[in-house]
Protein backbone atom coordinates (compact mmCIF):
# COMPACT_ATOMS: atom_id res chain seq x y z
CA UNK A 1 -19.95 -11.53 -34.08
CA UNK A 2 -20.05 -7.93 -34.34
CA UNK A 3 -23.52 -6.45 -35.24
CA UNK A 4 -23.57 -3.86 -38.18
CA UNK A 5 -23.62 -0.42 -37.01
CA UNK A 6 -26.49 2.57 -37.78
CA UNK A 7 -24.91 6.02 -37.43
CA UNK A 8 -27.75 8.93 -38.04
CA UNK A 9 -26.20 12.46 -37.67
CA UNK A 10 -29.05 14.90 -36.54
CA UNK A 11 -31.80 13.53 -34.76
CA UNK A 12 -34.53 15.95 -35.46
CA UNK A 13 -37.79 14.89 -36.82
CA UNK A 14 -36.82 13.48 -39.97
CA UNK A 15 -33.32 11.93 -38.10
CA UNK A 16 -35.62 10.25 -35.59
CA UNK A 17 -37.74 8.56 -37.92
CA UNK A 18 -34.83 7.59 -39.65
CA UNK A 19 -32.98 5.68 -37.22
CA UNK A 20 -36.82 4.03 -36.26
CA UNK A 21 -36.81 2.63 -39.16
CA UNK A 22 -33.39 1.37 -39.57
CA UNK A 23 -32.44 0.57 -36.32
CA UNK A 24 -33.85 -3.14 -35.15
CA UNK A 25 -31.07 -5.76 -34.95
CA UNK A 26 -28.40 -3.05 -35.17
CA UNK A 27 -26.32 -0.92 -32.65
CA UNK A 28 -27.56 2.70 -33.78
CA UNK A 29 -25.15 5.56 -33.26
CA UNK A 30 -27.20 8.79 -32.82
CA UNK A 31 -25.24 12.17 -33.12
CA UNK A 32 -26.10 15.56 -32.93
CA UNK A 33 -25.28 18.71 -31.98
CA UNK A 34 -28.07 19.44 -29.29
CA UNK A 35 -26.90 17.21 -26.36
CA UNK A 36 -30.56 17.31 -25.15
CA UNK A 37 -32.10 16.24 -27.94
CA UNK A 38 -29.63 13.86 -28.38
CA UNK A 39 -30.17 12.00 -24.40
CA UNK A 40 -33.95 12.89 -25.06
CA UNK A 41 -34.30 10.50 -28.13
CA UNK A 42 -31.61 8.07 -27.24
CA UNK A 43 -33.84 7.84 -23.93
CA UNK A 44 -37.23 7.22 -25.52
CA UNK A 45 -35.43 4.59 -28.45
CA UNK A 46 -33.60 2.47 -25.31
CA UNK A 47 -37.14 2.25 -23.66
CA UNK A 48 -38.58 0.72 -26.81
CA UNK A 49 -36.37 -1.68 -27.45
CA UNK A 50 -33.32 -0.20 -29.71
CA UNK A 51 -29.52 -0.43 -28.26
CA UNK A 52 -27.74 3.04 -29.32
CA UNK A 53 -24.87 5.35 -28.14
CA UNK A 54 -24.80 8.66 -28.65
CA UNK A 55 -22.34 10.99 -29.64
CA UNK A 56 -21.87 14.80 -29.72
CA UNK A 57 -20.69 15.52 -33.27
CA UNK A 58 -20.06 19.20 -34.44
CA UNK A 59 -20.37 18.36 -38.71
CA UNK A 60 -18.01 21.86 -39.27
CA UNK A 61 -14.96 20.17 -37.39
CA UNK A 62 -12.89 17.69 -39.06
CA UNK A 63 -11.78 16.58 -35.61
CA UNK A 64 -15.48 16.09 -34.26
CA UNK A 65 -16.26 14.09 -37.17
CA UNK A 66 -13.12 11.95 -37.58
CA UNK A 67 -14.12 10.87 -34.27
CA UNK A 68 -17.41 10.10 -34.50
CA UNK A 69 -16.87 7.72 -37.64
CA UNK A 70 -14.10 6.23 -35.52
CA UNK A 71 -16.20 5.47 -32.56
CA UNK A 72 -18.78 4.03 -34.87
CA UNK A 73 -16.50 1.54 -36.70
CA UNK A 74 -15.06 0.83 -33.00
CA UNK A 75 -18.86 -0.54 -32.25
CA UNK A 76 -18.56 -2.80 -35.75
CA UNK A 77 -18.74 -2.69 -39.37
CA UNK A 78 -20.25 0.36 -40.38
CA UNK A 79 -22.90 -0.83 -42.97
CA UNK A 80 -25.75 2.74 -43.09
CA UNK A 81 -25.34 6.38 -42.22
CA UNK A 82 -27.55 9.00 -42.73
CA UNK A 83 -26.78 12.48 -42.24
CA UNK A 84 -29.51 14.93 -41.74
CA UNK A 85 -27.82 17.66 -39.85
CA UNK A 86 -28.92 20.86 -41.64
CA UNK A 87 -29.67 24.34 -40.73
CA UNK A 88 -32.48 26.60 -41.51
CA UNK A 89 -31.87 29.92 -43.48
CA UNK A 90 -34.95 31.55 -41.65
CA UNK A 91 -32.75 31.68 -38.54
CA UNK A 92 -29.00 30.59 -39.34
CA UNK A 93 -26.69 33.15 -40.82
CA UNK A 94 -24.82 32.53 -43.83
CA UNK A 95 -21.55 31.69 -42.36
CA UNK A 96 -23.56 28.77 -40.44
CA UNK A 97 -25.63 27.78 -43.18
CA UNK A 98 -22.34 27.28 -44.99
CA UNK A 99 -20.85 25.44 -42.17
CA UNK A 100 -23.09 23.06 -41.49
CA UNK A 101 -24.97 21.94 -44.96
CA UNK A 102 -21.74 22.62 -47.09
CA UNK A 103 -18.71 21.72 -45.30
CA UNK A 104 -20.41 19.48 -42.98
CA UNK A 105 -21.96 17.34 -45.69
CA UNK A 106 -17.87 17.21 -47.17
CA UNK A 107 -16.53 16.18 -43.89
CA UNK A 108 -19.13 13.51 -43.58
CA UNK A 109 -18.18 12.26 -46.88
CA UNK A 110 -14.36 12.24 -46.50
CA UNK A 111 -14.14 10.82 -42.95
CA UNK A 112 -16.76 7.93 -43.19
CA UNK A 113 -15.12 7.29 -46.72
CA UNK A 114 -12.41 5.56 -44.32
CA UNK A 115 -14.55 3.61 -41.92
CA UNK A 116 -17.29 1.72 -44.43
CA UNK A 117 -17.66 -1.42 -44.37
CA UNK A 118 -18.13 -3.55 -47.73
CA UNK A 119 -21.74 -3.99 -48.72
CA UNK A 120 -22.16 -0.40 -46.94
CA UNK A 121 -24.59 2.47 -48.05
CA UNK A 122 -25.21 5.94 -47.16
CA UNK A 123 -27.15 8.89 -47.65
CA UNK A 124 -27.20 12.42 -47.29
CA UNK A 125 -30.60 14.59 -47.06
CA UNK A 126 -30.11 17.40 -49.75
CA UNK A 127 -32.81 19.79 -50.11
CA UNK A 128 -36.14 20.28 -53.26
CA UNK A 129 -34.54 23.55 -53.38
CA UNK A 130 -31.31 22.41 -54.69
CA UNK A 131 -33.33 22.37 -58.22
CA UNK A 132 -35.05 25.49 -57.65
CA UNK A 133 -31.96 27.99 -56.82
CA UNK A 134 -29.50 29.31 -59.54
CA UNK A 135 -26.95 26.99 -61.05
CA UNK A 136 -23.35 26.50 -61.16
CA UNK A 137 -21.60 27.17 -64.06
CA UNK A 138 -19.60 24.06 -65.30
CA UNK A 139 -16.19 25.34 -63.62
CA UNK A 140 -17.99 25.70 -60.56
CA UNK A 141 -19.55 22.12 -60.45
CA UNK A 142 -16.00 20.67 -61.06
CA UNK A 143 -14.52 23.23 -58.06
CA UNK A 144 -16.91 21.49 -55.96
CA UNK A 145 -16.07 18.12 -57.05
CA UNK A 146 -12.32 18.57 -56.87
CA UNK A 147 -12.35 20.79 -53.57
CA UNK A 148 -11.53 19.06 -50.59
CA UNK A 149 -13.53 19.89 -47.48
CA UNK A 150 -12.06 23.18 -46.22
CA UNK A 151 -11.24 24.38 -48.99
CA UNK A 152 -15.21 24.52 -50.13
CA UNK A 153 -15.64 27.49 -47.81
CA UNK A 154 -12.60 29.78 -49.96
CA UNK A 155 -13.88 29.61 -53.19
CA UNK A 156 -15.07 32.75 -53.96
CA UNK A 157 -18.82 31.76 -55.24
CA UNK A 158 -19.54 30.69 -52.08
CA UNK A 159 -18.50 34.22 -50.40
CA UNK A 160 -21.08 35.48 -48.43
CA UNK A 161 -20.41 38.78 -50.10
CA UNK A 162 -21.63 36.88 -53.29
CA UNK A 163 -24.40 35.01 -51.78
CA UNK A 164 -25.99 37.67 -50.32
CA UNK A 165 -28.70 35.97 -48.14
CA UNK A 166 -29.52 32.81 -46.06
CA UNK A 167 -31.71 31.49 -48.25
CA UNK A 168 -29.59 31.57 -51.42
CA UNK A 169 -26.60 30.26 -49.78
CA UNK A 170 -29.03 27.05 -47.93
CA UNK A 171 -29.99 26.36 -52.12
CA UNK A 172 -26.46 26.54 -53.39
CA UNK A 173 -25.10 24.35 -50.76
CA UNK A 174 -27.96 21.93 -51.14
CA UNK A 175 -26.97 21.87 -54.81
CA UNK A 176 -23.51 21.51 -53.84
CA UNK A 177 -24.08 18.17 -52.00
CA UNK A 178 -25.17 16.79 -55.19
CA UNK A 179 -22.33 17.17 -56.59
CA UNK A 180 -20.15 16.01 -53.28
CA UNK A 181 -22.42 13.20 -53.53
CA UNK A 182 -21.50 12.15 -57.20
CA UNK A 183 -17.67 12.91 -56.78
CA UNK A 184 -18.15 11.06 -52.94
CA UNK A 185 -19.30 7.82 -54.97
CA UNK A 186 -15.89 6.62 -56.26
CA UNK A 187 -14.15 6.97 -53.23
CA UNK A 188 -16.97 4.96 -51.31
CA UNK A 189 -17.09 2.74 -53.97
CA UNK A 190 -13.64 1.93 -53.54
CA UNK A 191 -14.14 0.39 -50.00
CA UNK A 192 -17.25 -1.69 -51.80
CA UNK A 193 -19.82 1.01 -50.50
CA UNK A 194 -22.46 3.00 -51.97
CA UNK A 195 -23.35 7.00 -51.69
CA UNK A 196 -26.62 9.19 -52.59
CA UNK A 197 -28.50 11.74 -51.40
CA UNK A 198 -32.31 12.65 -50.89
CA UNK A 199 -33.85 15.95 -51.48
CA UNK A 200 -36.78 16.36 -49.54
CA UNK A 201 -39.75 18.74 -50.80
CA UNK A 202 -41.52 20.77 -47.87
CA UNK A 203 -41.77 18.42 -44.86
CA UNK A 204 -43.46 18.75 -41.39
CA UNK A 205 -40.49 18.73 -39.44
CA UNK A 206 -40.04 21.70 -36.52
CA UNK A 207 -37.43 23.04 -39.03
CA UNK A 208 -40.00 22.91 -42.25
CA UNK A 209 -42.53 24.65 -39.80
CA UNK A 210 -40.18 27.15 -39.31
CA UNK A 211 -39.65 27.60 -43.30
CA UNK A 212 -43.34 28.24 -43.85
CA UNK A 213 -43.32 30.78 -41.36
CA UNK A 214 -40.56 32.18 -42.64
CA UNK A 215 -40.66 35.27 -45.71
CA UNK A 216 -40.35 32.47 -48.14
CA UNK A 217 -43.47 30.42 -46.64
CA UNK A 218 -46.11 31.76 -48.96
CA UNK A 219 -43.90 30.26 -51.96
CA UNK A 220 -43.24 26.95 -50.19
CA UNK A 221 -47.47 26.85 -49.34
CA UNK A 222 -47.92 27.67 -53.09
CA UNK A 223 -45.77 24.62 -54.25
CA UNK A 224 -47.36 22.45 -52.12
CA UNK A 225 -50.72 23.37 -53.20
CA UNK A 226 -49.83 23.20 -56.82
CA UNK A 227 -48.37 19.76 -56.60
CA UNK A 228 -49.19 16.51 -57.97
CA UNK A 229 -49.72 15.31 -54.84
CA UNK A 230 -50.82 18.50 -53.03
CA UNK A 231 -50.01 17.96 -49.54
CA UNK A 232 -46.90 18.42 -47.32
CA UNK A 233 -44.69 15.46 -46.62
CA UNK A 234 -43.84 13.57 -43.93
CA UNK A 235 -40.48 12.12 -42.24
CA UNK A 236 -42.24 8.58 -43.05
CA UNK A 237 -41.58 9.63 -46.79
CA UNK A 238 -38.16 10.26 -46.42
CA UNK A 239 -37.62 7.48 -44.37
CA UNK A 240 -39.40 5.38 -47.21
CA UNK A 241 -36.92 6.83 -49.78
CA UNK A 242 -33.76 6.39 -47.44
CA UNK A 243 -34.78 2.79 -46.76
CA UNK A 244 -35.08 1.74 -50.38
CA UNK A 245 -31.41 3.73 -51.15
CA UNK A 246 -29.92 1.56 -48.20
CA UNK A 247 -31.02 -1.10 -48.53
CA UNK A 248 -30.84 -4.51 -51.13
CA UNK A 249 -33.24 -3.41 -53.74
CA UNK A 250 -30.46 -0.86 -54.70
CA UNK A 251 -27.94 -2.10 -55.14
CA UNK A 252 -26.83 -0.89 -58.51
CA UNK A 253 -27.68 2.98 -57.44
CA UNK A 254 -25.12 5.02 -56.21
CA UNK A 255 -23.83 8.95 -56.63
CA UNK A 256 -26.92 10.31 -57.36
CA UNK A 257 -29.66 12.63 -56.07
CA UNK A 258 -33.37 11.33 -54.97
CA UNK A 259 -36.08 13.48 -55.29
CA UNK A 260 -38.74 12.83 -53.00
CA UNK A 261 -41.22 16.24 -52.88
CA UNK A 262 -44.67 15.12 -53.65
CA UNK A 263 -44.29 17.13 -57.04
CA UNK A 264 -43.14 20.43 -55.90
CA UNK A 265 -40.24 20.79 -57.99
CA UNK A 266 -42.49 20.39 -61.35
CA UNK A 267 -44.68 23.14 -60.05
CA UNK A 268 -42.54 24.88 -60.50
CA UNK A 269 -40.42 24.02 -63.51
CA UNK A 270 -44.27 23.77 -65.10
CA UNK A 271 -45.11 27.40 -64.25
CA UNK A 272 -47.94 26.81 -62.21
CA UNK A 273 -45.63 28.66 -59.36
CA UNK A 274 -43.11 31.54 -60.11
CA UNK A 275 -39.82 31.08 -59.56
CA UNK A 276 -38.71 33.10 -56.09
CA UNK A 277 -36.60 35.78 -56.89
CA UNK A 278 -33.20 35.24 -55.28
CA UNK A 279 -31.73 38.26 -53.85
């Protein structure tokens, strides 16, 4: 009998701790674009015990992606993916920041959509800042929703004449994959399989590191120290969250958005922080 199948797309810190968790008594399919970090993990999981593949996947080609899903379902029934692959806006330009966490997230949508098994779930990490940066207006939401994958990149309010910066187009895409997310659910559910995202508050990953070194780092620090919680997270946290959306406790969830942020969000919807000024 075949064994289900774990695909994880980006294998970063919060990828990594991902497929840890989720991996025993499955073949795990790691993919990312970094071959090195992809052998270097798939090294250190083989030597403890977990049987994966790895695959080079490229989340802004239809064609890379297509074939990653179809080497996964080749391995078995496809029954969790998790796609982390993101970029950060302190050192991506816009173009790639659209690339990668809008159009990849679509592509990952649309060509697993075909390869799920029943009883399948997935999830795709969003971003806290998805509820912090400027809205859509309702015709914009249902653009998103009715756009399919390349044609995300020609609507003209995600220009990056009318973005304007890194950082505002990494929030609008983030708030985007909500939305990809909800619309993503019926066509999932129509192969018996379930779809939702996480949005992560500041995390101590390499690339949240990065962030709070980054010109929008003192905001991020003043979140987190105005937070319910007031600390930073941890990929345990989000792996906590992703297990529980996975798995059989949730059955009855599916198309929506998971915040998991230790209270950084309220902060700011409270007041205690400012809002950033997008520019």
């Amino acid at each position: 009998m075949d064994r289900d199948v774990l695909v994880v797309i980006g294998v970063g810190g919060m990828g990594e701790t991902i497929a840890r968790r989720l991996a025993p008594g499955r073949l795990t399919v790691l993919a990312d674009f970094n071959e090195g970090l992809l052998t270097s993990l798939a090294d250190r999981m083989t030597i403890d015990g977990f049987d994966v593949v790895t695959q080079i996947v490229d989340v802004s080609s239809r064609e890379s992606v297509r074939a990653l899903a179809q080497t996964a379902a080749g391995h078995g029934p496809v029954r969790t993916v998790v796609d982390t692959a993101g970029v950060s806006p302190a050192h991506a330009p816009i173009e790639a920041v659209l690339r990668v966490d809008l159009l990849g997230v679509a592509l990952v949508l649309e060509e697993f959509a075909e390869v799920v098994a029943p009883g399948a779930a997935g999830v795709v990490i969003s971003s806290s800042s998805s509820y912090i940066s400027p809205g859509f207006t309702p015709e914009q939401e249902q653009a998103i929703r009715d756009s399919k994958a390349e044609e995300l990149l020609g609507l003209d309010f995600f220009s990056p004449e009318a973005l304007g910066s890194a950082g505002l187009a990494y929030g609008k895409s983030k708030r985007a994959n909500r939305l990809q997310v909800q619309a993503a659910s019926a066509t999932w559910g129509a192969r018996g399989a379930r779809i939702n995202s996480v949005s992560p508050g500041v995390i101590s990953t390499a690339m949240g590191r990065t962030e709070l070194q980054s010109p929008s780092g003192a905001f991020m620090r003043a979140m987190v120290e105005n937070s319910g919680t007031g600390r930073i997270g941890t990929p345990s946290d989000i792996a906590d969250a992703v297990t529980f959306l996975v798995g059989p406790q949730a059955t009855y969830i599916t198309g929506i958005d998971l915040l998991v942020d230790g209270g950084n969000v309220a902060a700011v919807h409270t007041g205690r922080v400012p809002k950033p000024t997008h520019r």
